[in-house]
PDB file of N, CA and C in Angstrom:
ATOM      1  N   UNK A   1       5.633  10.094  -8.561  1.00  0.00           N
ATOM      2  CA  UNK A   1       4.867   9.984  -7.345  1.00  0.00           C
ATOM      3  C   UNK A   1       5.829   9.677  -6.202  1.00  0.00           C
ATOM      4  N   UNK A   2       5.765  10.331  -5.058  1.00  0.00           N
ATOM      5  CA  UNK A   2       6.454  10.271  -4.254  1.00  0.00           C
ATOM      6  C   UNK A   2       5.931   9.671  -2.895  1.00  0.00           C
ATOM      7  N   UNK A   3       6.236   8.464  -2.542  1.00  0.00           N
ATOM      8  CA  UNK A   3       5.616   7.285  -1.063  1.00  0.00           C
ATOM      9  C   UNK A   3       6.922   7.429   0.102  1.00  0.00           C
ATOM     10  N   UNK A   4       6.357   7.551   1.060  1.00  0.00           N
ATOM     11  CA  UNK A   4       7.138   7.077   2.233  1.00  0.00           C
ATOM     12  C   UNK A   4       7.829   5.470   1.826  1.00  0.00           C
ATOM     13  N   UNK A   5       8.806   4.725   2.554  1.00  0.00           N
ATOM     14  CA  UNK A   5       8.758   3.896   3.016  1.00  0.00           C
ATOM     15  C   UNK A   5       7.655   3.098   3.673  1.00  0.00           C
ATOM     16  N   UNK A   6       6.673   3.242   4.457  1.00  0.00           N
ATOM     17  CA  UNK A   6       5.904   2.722   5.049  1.00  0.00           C
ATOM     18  C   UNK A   6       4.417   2.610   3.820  1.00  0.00           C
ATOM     19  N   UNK A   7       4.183   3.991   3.232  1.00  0.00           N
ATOM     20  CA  UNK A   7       3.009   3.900   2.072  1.00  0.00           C
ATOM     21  C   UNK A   7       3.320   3.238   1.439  1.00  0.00           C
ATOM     22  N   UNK A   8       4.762   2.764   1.071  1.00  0.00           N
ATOM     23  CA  UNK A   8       4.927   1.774  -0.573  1.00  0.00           C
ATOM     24  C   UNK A   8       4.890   0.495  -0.048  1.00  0.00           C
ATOM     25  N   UNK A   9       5.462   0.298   1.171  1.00  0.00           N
ATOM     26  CA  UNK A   9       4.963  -1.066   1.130  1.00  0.00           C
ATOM     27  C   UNK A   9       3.875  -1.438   1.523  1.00  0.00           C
ATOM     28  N   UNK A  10       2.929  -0.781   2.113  1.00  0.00           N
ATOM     29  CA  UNK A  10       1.637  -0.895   1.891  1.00  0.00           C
ATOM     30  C   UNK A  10       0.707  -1.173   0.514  1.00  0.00           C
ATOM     31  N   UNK A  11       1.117  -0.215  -0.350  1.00  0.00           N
ATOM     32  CA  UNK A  11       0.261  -0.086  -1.288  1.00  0.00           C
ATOM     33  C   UNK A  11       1.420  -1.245  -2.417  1.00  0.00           C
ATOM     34  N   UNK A  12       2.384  -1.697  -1.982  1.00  0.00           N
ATOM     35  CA  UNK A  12       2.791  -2.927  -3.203  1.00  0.00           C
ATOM     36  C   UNK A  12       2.162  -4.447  -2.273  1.00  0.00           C
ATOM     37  N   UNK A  13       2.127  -4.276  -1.148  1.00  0.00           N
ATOM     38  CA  UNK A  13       0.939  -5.196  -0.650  1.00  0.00           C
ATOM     39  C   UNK A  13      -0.266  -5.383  -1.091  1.00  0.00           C
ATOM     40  N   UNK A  14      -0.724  -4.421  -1.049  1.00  0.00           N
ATOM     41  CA  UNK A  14      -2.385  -4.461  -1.469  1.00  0.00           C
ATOM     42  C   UNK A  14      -1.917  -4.246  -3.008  1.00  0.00           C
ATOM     43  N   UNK A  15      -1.257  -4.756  -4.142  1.00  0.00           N
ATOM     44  CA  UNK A  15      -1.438  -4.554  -4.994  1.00  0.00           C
ATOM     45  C   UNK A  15      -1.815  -3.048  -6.029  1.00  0.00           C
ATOM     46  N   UNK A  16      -1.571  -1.993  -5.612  1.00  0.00           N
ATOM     47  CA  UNK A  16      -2.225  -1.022  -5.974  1.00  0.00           C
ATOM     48  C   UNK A  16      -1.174   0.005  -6.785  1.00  0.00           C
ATOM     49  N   UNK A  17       0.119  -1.022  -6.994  1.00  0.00           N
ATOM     50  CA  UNK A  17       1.183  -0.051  -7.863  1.00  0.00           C
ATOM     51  C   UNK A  17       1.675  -1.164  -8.989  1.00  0.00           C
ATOM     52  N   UNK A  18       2.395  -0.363 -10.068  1.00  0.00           N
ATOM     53  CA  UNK A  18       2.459  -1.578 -11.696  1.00  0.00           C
ATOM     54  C   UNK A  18       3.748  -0.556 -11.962  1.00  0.00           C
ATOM     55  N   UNK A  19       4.320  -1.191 -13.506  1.00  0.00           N
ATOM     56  CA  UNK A  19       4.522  -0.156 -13.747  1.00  0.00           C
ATOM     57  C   UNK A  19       4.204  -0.356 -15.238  1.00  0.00           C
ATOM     58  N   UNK A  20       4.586   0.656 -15.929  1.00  0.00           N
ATOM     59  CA  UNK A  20       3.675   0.450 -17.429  1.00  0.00           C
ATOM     60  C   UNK A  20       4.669   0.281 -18.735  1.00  0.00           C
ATOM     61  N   UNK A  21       4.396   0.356 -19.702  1.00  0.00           N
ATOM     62  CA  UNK A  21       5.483  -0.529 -21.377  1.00  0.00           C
ATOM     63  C   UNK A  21       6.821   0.326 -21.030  1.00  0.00           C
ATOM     64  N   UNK A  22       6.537   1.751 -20.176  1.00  0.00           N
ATOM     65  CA  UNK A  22       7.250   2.727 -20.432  1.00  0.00           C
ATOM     66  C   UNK A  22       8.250   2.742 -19.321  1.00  0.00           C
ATOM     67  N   UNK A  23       7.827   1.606 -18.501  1.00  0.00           N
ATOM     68  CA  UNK A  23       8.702   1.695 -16.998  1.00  0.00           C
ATOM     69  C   UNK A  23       8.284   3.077 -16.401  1.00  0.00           C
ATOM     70  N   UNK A  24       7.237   3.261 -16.355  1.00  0.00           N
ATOM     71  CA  UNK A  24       6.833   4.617 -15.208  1.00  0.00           C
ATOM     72  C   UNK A  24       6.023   3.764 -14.114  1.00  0.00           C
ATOM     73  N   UNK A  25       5.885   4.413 -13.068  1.00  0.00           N
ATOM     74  CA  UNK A  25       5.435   3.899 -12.042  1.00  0.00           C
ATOM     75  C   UNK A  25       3.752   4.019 -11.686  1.00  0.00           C
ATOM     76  N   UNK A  26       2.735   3.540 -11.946  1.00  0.00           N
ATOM     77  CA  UNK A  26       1.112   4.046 -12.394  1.00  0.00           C
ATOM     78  C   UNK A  26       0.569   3.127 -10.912  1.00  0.00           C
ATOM     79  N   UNK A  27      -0.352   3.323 -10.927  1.00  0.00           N
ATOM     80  CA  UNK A  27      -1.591   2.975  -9.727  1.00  0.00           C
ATOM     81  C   UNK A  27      -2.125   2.014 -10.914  1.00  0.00           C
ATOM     82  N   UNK A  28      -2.443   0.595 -10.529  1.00  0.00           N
ATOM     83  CA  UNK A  28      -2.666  -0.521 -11.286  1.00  0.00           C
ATOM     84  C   UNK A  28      -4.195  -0.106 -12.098  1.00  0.00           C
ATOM     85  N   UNK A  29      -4.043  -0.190 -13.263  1.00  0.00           N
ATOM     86  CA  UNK A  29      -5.633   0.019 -13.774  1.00  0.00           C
ATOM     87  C   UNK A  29      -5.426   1.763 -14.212  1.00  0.00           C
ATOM     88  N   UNK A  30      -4.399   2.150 -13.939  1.00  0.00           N
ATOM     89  CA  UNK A  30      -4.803   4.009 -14.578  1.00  0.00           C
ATOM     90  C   UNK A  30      -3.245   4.150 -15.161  1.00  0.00           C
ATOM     91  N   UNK A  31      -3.503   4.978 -16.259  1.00  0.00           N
ATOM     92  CA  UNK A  31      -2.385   5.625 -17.594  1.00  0.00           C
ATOM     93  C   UNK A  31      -1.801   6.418 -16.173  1.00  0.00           C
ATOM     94  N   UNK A  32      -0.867   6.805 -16.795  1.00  0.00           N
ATOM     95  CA  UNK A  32       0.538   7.462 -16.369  1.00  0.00           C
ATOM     96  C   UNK A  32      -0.339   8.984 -16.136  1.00  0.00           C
ATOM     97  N   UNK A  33      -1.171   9.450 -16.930  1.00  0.00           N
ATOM     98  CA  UNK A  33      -1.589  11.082 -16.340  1.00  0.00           C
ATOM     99  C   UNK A  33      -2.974  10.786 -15.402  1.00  0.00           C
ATOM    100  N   UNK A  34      -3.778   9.325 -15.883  1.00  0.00           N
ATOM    101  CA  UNK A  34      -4.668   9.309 -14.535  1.00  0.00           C
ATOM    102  C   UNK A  34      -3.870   8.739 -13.083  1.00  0.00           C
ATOM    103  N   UNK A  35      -2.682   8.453 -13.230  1.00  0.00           N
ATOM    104  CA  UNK A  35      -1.972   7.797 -12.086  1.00  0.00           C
ATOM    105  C   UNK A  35      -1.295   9.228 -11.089  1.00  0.00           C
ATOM    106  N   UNK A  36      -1.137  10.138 -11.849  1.00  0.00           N
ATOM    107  CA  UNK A  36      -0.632  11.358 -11.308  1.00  0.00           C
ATOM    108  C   UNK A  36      -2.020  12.054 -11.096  1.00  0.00           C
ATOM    109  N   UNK A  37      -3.045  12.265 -11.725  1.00  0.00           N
ATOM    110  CA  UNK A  37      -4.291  13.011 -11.477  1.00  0.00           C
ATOM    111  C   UNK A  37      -4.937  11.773  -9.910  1.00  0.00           C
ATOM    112  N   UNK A  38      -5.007  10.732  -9.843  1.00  0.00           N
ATOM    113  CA  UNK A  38      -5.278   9.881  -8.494  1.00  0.00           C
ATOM    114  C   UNK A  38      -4.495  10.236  -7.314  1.00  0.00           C
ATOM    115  N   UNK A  39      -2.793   9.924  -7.533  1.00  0.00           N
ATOM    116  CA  UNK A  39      -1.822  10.656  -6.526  1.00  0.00           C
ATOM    117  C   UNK A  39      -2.689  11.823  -5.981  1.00  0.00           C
ATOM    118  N   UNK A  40      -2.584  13.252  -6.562  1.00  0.00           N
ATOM    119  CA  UNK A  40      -3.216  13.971  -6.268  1.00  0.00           C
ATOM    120  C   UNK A  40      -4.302  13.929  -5.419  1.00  0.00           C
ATOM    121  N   UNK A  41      -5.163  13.260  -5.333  1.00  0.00           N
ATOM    122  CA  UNK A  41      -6.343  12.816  -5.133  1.00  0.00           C
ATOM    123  C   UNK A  41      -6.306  12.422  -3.425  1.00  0.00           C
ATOM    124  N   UNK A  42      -5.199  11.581  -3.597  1.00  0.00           N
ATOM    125  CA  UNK A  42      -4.879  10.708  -2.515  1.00  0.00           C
ATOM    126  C   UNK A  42      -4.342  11.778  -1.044  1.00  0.00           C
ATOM    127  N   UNK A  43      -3.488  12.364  -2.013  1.00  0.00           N
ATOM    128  CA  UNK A  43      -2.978  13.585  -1.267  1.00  0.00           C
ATOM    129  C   UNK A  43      -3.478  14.097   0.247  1.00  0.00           C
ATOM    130  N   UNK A  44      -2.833  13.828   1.513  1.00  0.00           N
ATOM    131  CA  UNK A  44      -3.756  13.987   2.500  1.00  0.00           C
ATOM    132  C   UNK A  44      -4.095  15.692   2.622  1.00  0.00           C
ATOM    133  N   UNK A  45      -3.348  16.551   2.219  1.00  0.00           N
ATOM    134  CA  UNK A  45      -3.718  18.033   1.982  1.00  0.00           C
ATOM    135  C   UNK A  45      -4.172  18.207   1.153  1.00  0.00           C
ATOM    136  N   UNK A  46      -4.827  17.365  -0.040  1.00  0.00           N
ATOM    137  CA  UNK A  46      -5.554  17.384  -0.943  1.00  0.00           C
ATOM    138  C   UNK A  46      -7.093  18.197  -0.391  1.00  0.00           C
ATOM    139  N   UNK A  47      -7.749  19.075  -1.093  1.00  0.00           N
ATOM    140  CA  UNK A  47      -9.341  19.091  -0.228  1.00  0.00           C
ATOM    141  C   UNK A  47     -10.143  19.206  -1.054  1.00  0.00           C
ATOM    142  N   UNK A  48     -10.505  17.999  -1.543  1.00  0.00           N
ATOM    143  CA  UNK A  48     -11.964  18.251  -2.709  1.00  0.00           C
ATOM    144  C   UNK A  48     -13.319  18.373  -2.194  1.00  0.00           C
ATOM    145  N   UNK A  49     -13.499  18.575  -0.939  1.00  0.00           N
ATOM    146  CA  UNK A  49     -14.681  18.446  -0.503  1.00  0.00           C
ATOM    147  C   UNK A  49     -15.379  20.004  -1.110  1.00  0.00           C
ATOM    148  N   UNK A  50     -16.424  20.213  -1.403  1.00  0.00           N
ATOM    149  CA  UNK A  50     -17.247  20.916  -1.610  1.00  0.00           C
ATOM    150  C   UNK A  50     -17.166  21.322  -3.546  1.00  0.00           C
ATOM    151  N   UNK A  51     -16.471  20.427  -3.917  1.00  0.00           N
ATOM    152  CA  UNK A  51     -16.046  20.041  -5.408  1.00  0.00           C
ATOM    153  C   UNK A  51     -16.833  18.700  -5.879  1.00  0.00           C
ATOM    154  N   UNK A  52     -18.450  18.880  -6.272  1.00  0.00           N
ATOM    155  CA  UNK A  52     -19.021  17.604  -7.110  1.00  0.00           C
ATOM    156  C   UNK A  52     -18.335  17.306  -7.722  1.00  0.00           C
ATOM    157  N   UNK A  53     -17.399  18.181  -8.960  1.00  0.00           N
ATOM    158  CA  UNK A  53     -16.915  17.528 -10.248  1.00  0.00           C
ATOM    159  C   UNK A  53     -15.581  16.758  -9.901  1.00  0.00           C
ATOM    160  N   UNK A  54     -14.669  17.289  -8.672  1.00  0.00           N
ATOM    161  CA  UNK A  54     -14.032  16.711  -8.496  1.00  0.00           C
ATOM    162  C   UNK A  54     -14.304  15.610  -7.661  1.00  0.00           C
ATOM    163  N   UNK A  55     -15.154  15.462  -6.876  1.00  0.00           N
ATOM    164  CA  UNK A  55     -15.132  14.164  -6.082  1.00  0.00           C
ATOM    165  C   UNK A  55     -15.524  13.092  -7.291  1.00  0.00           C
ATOM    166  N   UNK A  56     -16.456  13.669  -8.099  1.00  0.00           N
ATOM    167  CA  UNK A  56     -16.835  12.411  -9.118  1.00  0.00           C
ATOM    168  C   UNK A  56     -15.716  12.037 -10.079  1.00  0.00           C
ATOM    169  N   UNK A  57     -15.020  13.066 -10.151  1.00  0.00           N
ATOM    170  CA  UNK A  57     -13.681  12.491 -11.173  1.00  0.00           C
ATOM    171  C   UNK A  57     -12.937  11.389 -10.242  1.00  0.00           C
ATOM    172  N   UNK A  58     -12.386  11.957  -8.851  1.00  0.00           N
ATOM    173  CA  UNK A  58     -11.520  10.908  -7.914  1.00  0.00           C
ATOM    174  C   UNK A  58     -12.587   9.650  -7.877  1.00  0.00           C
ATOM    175  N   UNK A  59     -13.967   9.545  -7.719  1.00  0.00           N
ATOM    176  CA  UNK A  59     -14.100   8.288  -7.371  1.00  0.00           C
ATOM    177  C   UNK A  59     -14.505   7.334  -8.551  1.00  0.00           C
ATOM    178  N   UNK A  60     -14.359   8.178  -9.991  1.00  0.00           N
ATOM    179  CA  UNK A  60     -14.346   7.122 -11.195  1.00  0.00           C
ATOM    180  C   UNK A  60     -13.104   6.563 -11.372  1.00  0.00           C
ATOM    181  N   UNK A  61     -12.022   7.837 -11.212  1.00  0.00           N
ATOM    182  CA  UNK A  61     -10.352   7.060 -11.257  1.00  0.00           C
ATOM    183  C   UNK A  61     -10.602   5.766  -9.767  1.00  0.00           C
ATOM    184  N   UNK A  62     -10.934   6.106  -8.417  1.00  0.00           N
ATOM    185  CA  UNK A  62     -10.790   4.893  -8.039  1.00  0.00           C
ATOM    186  C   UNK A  62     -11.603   3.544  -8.095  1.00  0.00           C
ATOM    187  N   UNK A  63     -12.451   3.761  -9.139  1.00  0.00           N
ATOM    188  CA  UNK A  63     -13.436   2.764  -9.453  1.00  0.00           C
ATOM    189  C   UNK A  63     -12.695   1.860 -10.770  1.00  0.00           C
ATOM    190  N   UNK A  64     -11.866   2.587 -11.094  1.00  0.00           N
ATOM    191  CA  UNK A  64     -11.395   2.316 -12.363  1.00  0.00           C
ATOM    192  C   UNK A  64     -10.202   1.164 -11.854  1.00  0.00           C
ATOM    193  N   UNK A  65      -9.239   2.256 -10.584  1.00  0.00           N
ATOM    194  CA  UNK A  65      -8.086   1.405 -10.373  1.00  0.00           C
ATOM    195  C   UNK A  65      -8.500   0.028  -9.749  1.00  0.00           C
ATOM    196  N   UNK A  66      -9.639   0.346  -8.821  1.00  0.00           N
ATOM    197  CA  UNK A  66     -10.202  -0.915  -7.953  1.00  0.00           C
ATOM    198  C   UNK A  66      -9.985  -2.024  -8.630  1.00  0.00           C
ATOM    199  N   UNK A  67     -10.965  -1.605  -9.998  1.00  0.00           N
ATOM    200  CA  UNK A  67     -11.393  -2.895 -10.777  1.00  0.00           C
ATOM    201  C   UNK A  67     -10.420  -4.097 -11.262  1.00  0.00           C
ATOM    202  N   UNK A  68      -9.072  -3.016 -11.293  1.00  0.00           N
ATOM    203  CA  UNK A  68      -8.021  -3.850 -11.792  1.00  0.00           C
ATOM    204  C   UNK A  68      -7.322  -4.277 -11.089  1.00  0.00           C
ATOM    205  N   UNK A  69      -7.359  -3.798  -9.546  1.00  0.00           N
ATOM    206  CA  UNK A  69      -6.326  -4.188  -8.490  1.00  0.00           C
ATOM    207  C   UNK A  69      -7.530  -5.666  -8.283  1.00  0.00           C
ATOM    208  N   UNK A  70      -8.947  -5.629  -8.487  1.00  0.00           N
ATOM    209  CA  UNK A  70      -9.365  -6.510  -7.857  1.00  0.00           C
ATOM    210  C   UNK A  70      -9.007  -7.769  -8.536  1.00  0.00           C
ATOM    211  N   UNK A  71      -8.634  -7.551  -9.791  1.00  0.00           N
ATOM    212  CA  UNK A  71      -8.616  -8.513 -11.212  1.00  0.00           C
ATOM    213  C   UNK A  71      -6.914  -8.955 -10.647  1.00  0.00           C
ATOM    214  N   UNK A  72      -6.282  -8.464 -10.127  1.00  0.00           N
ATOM    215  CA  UNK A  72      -4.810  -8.198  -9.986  1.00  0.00           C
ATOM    216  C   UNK A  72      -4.906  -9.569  -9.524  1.00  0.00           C
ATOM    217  N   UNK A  73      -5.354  -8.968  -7.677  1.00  0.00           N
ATOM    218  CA  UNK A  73      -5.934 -10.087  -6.633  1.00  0.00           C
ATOM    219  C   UNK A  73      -6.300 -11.561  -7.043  1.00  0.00           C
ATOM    220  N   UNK A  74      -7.204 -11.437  -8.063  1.00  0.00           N
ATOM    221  CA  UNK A  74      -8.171 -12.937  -8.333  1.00  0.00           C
ATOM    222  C   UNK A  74      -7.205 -13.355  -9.406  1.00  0.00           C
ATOM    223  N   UNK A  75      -6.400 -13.066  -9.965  1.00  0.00           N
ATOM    224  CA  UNK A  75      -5.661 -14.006 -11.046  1.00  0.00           C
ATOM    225  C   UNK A  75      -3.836 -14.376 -10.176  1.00  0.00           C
ATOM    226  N   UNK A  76      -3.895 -13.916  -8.840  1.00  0.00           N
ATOM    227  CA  UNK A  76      -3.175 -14.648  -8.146  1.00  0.00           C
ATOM    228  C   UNK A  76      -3.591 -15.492  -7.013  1.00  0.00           C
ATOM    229  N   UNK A  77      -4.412 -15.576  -6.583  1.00  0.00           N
ATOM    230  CA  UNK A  77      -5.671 -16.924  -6.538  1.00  0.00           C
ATOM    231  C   UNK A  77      -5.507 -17.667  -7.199  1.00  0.00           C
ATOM    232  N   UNK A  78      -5.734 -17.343  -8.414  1.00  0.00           N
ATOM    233  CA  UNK A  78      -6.344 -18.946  -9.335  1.00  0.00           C
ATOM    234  C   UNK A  78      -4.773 -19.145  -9.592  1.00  0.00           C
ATOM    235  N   UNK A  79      -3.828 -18.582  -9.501  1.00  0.00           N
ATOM    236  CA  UNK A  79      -2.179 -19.138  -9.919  1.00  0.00           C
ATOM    237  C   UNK A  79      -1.714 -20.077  -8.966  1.00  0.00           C
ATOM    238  N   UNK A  80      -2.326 -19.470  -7.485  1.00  0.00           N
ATOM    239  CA  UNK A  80      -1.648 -20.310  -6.269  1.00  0.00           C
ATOM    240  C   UNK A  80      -2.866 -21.502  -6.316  1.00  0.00           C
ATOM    241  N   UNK A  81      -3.938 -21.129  -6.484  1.00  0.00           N
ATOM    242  CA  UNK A  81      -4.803 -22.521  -6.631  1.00  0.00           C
ATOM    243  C   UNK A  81      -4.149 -23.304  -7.442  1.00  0.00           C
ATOM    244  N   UNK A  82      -3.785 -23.096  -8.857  1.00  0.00           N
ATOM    245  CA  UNK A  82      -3.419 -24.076 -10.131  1.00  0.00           C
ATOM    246  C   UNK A  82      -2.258 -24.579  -9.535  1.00  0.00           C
ATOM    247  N   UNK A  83      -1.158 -24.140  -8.821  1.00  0.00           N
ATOM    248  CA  UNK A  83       0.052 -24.845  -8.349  1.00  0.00           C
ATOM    249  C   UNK A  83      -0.295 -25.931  -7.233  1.00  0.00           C
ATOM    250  N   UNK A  84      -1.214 -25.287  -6.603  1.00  0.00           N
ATOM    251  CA  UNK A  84      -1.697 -26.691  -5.380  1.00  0.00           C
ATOM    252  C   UNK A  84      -2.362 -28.042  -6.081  1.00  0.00           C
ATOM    253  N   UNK A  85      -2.937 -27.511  -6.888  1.00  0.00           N
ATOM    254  CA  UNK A  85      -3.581 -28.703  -7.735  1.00  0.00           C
ATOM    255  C   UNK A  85      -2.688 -29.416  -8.519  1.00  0.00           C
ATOM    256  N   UNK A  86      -1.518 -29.166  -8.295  1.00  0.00           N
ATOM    257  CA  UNK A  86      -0.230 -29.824  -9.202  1.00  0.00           C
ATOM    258  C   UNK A  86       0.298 -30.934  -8.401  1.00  0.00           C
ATOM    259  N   UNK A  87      -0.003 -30.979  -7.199  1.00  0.00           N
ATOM    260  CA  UNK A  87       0.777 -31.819  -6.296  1.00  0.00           C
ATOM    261  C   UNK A  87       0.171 -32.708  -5.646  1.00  0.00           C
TER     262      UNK A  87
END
């Protein structure tokens, strides 16, 4: 997957990149071929519009990644909570 400078640090902000057992680079929450099938997705020359099957595939992959970027989010919460409560 290929990011600008400016997209990667965006998207390692918002949590939304990992990488996986294999050291490949995945969208948090999706395998290495749904992480390249999402890229795609993302793609601003991408055009799925007038594609049901494809819009419903892109918005289960991003329902999928959400879930885990959101899980990402809330278990570094409760880490920075548990350290404040240390002191």
């Amino acid at each position: 997957m290929e990011f600008d400078a400016g997209e990667r640090a965006y998207l390692n902000e918002m949590r939304m990149l990992s990488t996986d057992s294999a050291g490949n680079e995945i969208f948090v929450g999706l395998t290495v071929e749904e992480s390249k099938e999402y890229y795609m997705y993302t793609r601003l020359h991408y055009n799925h519009r007038g594609n049901e099957e494809s819009m419903d595939r892109y918005l289960a992959l991003n329902d999928k990644h959400e879930l885990a970027r959101q899980a990402v989010l809330g278990a570094e919460v409760d880490a920075r909570e548990d350290k404040s409560s240390r002191h």
